[in-house]
N, C-alpha and C. Protein backbone atom coordinates (compact mmCIF):
# COMPACT_ATOMS: atom_id res chain seq x y z
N UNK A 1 89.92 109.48 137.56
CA UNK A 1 90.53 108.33 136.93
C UNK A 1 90.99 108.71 135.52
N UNK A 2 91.97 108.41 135.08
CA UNK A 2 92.64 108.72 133.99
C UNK A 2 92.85 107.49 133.31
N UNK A 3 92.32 107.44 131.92
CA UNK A 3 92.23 105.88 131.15
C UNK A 3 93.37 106.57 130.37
N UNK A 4 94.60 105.84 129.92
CA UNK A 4 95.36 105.49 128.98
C UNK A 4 95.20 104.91 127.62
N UNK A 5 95.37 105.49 127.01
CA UNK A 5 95.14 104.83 125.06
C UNK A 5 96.65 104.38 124.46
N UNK A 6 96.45 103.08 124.61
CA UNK A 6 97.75 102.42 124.00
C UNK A 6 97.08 101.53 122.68
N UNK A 7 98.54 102.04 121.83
CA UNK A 7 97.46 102.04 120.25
C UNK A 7 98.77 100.95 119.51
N UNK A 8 98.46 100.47 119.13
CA UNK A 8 99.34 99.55 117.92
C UNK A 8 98.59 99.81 116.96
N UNK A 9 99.18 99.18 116.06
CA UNK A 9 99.03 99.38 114.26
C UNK A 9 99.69 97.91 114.06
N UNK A 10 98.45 96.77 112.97
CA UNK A 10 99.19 95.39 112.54
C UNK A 10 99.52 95.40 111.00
N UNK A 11 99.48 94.97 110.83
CA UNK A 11 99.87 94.65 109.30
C UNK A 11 101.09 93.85 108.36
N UNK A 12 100.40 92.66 107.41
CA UNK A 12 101.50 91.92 106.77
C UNK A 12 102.42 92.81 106.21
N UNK A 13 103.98 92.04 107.01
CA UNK A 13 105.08 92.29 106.54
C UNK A 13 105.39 93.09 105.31
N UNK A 14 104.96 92.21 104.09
CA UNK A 14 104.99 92.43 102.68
C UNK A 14 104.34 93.51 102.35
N UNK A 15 103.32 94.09 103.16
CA UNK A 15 102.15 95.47 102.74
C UNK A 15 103.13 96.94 103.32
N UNK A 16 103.58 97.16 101.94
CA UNK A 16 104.60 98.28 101.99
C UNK A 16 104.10 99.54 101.75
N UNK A 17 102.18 100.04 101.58
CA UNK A 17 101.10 100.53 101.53
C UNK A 17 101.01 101.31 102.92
N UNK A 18 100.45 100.33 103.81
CA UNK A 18 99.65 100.43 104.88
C UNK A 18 100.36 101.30 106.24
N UNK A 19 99.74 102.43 106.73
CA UNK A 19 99.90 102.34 107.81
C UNK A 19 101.86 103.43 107.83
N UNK A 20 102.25 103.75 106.76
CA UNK A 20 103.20 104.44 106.66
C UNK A 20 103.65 105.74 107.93
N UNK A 21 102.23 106.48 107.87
CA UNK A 21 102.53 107.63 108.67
C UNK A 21 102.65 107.34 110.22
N UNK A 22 102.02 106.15 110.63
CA UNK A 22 102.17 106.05 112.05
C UNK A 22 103.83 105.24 112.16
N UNK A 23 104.27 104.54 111.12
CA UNK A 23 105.12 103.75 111.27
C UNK A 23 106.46 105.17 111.04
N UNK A 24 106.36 106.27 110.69
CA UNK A 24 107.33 106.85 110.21
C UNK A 24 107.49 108.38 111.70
N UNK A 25 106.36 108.12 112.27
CA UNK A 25 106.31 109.15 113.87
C UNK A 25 106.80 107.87 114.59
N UNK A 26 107.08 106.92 114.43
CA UNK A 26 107.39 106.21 115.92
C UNK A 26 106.44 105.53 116.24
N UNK A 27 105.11 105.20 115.99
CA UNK A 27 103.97 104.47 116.72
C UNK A 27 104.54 103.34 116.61
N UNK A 28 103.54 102.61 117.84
CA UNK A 28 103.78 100.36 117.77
C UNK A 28 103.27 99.95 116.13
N UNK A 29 103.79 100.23 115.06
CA UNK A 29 103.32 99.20 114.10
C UNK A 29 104.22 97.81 113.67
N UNK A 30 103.11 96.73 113.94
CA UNK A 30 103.65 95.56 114.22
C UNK A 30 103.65 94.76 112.43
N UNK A 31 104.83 94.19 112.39
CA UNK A 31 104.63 93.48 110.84
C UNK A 31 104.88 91.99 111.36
N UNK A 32 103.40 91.60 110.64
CA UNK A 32 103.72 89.89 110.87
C UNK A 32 104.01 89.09 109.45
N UNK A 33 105.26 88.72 109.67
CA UNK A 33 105.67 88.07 108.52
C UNK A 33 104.01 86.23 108.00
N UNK A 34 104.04 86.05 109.14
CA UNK A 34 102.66 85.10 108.89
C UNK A 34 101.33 85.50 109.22
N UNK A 35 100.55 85.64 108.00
CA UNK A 35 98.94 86.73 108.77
C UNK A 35 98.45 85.52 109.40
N UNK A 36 99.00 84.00 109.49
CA UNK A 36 97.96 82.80 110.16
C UNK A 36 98.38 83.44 112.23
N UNK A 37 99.07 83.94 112.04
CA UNK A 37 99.32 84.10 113.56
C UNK A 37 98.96 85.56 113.90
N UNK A 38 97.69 86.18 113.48
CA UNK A 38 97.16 87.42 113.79
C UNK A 38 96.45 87.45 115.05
N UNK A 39 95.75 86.30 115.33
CA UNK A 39 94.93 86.03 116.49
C UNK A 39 96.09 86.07 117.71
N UNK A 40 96.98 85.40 117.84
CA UNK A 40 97.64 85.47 118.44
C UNK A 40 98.80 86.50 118.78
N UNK A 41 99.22 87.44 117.58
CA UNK A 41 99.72 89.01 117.74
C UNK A 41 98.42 90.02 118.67
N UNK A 42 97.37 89.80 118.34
CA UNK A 42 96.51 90.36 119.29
C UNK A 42 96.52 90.27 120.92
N UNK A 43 96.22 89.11 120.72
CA UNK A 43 95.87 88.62 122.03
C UNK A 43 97.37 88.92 122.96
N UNK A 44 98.32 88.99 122.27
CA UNK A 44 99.63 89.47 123.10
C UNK A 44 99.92 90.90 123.42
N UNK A 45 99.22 91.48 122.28
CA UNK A 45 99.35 93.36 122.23
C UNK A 45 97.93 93.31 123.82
N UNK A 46 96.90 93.11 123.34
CA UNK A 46 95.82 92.88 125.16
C UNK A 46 96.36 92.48 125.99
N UNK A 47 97.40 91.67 126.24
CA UNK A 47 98.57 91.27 127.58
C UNK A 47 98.74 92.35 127.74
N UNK A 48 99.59 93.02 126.42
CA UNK A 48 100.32 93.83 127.04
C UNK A 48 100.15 95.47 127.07
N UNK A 49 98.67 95.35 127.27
CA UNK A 49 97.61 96.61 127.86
C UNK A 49 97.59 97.59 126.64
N UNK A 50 97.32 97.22 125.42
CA UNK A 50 97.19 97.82 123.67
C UNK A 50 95.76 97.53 124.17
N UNK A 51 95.16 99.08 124.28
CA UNK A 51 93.58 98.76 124.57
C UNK A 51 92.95 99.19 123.05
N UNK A 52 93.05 99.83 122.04
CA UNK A 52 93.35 99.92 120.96
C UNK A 52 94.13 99.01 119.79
N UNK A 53 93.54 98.72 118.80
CA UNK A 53 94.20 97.82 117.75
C UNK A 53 93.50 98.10 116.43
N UNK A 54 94.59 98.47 115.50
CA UNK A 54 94.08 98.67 114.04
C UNK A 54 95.30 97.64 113.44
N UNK A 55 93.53 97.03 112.97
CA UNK A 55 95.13 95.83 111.80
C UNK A 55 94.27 96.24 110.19
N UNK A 56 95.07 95.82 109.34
CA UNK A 56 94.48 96.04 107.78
C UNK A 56 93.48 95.00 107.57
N UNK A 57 92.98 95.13 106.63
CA UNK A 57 91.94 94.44 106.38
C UNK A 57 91.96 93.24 105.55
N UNK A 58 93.58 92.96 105.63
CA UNK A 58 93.54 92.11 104.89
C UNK A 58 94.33 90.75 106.01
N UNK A 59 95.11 91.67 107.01
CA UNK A 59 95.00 90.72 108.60
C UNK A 59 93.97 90.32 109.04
N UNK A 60 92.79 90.67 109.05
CA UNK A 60 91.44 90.66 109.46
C UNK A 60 90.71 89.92 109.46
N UNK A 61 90.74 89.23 107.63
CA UNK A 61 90.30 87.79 107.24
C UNK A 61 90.83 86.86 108.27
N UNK A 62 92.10 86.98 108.83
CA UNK A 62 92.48 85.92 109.07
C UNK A 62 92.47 85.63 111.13
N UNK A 63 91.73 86.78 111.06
CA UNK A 63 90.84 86.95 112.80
C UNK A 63 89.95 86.93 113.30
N UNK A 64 89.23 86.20 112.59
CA UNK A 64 88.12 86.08 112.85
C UNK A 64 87.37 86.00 114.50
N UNK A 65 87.55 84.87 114.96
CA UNK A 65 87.92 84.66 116.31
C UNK A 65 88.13 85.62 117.25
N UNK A 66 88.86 86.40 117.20
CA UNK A 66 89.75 87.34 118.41
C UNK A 66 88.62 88.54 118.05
N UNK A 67 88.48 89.12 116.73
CA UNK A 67 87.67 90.32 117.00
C UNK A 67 86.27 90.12 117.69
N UNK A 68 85.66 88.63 116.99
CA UNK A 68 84.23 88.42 117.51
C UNK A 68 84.83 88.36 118.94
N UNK A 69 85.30 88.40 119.64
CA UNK A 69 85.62 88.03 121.01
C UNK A 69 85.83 89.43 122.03
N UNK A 70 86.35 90.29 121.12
CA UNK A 70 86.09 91.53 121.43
C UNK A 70 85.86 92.76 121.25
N UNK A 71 84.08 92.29 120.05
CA UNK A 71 83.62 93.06 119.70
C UNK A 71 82.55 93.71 120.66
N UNK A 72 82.30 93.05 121.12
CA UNK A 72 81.38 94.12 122.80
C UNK A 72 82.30 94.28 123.71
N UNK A 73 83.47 94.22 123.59
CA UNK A 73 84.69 94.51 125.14
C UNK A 73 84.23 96.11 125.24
N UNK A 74 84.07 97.13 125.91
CA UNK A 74 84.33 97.98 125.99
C UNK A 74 85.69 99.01 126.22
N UNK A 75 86.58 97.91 126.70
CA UNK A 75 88.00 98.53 127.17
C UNK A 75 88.72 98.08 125.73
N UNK A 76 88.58 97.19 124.98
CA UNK A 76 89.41 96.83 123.91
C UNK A 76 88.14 97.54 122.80
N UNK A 77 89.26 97.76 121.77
CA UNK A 77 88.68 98.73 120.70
C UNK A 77 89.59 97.52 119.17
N UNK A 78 89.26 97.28 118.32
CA UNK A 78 90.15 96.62 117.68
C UNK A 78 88.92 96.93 116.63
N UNK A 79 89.51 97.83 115.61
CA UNK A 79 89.63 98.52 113.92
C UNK A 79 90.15 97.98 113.11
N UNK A 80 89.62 97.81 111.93
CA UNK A 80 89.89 97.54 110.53
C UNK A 80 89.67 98.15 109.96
N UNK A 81 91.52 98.56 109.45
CA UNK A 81 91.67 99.82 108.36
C UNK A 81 91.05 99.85 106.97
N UNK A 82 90.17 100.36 106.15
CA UNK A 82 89.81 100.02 104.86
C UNK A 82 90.95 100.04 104.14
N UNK A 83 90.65 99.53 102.78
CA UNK A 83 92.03 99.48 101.89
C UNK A 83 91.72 100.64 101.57
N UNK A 84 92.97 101.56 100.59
CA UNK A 84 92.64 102.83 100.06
C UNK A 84 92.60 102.33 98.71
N UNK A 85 92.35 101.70 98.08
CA UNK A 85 92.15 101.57 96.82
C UNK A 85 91.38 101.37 96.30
């Protein structure tokens, strides 16, 4: 059996910081112009088989919900990037 790693990268729009090097190879990094709709950028990247998820930590505050939800998933993995500062 061969498991697949499908990886996104989240992060507010405005955070011109975060997440550069994956966004500059081509990876899924997703910019949400509203961090109130993070729960719901998730839960659409898990539709759409992102078994992996790193959002910043400042998306994070505002997910509460979705990570507690799949923080024992074993197939979903969902990371919070520290700030570098």
């Amino acid at each position: 059996m061969v498991i697949k790693m499908k990886i996104s990268w989240l992060k507010y729009d405005k955070d011109d910081k975060s997440f550069k090097v994956p966004e500059r190879l081509g990876f899924d990094v997703f910019k949400l112009e509203d961090p109130e709709i993070t729960d719901t950028k998730i839960q659409e990247l898990i539709n759409k088989n992102y078994n992996t998820i790193i959002l910043t930590n400042e998306l994070a505050g505002f997910s509460e919900d979705i990570i507690r939800k799949y923080s024992k998933d074993r197939d979903i993995s969902i990371i919070i990037a520290r700030d570098k500062e």
